[in-house]
Protein backbone atom coordinates (compact mmCIF):
# COMPACT_ATOMS: atom_id res chain seq x y z
CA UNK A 1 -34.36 39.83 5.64
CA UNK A 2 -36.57 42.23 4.11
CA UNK A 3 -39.94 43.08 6.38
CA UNK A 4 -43.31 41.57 5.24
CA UNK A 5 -46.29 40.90 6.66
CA UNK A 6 -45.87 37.57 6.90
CA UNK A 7 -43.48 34.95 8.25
CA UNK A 8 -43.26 33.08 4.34
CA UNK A 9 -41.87 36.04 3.01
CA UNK A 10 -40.25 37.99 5.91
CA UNK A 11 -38.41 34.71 7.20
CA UNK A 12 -39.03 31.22 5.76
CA UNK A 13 -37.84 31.58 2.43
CA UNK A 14 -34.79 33.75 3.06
CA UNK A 15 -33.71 31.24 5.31
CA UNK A 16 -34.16 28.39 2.73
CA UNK A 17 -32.30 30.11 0.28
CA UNK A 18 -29.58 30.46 2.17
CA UNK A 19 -29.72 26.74 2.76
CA UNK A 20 -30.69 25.40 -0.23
CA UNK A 21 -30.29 25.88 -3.97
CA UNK A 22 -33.88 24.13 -4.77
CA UNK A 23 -36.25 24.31 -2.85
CA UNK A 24 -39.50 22.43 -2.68
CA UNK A 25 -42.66 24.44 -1.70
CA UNK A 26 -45.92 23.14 -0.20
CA UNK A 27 -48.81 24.21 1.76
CA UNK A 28 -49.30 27.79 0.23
CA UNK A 29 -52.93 27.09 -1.40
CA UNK A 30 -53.68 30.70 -2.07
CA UNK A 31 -57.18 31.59 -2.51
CA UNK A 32 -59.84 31.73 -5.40
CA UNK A 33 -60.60 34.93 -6.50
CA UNK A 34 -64.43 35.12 -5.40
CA UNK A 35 -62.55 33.92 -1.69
CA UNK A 36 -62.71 37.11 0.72
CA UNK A 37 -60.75 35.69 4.17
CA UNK A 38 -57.47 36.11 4.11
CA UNK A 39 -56.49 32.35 1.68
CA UNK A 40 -58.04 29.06 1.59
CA UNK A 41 -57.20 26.92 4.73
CA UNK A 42 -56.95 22.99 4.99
CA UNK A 43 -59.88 21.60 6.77
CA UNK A 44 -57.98 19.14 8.01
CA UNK A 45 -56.00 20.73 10.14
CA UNK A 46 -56.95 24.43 10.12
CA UNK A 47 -58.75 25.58 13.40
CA UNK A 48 -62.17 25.18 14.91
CA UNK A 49 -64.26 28.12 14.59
CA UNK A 50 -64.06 27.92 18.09
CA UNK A 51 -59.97 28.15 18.51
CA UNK A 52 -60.36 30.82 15.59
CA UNK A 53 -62.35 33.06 18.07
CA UNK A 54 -59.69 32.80 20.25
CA UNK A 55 -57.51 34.25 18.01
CA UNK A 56 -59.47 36.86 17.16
CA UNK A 57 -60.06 37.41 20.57
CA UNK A 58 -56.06 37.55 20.98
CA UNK A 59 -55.28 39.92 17.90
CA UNK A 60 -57.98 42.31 18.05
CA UNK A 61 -56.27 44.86 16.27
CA UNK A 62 -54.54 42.70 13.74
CA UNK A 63 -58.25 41.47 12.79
CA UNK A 64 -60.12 44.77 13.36
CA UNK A 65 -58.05 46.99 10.55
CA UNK A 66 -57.28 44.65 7.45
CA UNK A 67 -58.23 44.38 4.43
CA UNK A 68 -57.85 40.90 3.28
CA UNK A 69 -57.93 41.51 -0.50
CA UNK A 70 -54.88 44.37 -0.07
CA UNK A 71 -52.96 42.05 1.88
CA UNK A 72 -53.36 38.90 -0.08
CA UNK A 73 -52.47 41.16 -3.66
CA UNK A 74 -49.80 42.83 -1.74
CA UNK A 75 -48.49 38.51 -0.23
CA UNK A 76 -48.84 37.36 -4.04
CA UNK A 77 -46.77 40.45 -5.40
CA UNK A 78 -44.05 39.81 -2.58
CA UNK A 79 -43.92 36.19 -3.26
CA UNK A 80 -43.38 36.66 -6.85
CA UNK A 81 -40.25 39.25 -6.66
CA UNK A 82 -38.27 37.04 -3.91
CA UNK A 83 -39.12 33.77 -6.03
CA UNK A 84 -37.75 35.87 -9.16
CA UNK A 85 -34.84 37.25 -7.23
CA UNK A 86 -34.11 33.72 -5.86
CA UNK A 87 -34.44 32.27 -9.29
CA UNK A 88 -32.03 35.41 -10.87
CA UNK A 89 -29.34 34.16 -8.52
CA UNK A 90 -29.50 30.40 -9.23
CA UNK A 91 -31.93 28.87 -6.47
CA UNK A 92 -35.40 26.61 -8.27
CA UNK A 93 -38.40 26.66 -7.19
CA UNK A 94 -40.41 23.48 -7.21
CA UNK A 95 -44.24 24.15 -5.96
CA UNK A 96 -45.28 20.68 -4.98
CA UNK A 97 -49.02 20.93 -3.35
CA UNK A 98 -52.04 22.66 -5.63
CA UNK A 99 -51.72 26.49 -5.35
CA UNK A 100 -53.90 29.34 -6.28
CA UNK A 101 -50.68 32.22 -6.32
CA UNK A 102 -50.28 33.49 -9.30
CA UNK A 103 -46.41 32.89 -8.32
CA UNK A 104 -46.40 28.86 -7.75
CA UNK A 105 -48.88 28.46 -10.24
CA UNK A 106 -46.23 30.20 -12.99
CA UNK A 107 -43.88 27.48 -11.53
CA UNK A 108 -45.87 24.57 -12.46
CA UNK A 109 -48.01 24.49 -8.77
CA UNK A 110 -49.99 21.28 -9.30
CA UNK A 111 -54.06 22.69 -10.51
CA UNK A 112 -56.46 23.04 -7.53
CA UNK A 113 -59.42 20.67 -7.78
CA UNK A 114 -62.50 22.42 -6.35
């Protein structure tokens, strides 16, 4: 699979297309553009602050040096060539949860209600 900075990209989606011909995608919400962190999380089951210290605590250097808005335009641009490679060589793409990406959004990604 090609490298990317993160595990949607770089692994989960290769590996459904190589299993599937449609696949269904939720649980990428994206982020508003006026958002600064790296996308919007589900309060519901996203972290406590306190478990998220840990993980800053754990990644220091991940945390330290990124730029969120580089990395989320650089995630959104990513997304959109392998959905538009997948979709070139027969696979569909069905966003089923709300989505701010550009990508899932151009696929019919159900509107986020804020």
């Amino acid at each position: 699979t090609k490298q990317a900075p993160n595990v949607l990209v770089s692994l989960l989606l290769p590996v459904a297309f190589a299993l599937a011909d449609t696949i269904k995608m939720a649980g990428c919400d994206g982020r508003k553009p006026s958002e600064t962190y790296f996308w919007k999380h589900n309060r519901q089951i996203q972290y406590s602050d306190e478990m998220m210290q840990t993980v800053f605590a754990a990644h220091p250097g991940f945390f330290s040096f990124i730029d969120y808005g580089p990395f989320y335009a650089q995630h959104c641009r990513e997304l959109e060539e392998l959905l538009s490679f997948a979709e070139a060589n027969g696979k569909i793409i069905e966003p089923i949860t709300p989505s701010w990406i550009p990508a899932l959004v151009k696929r019919g990604a159900p509107q986020i209600d804020d």
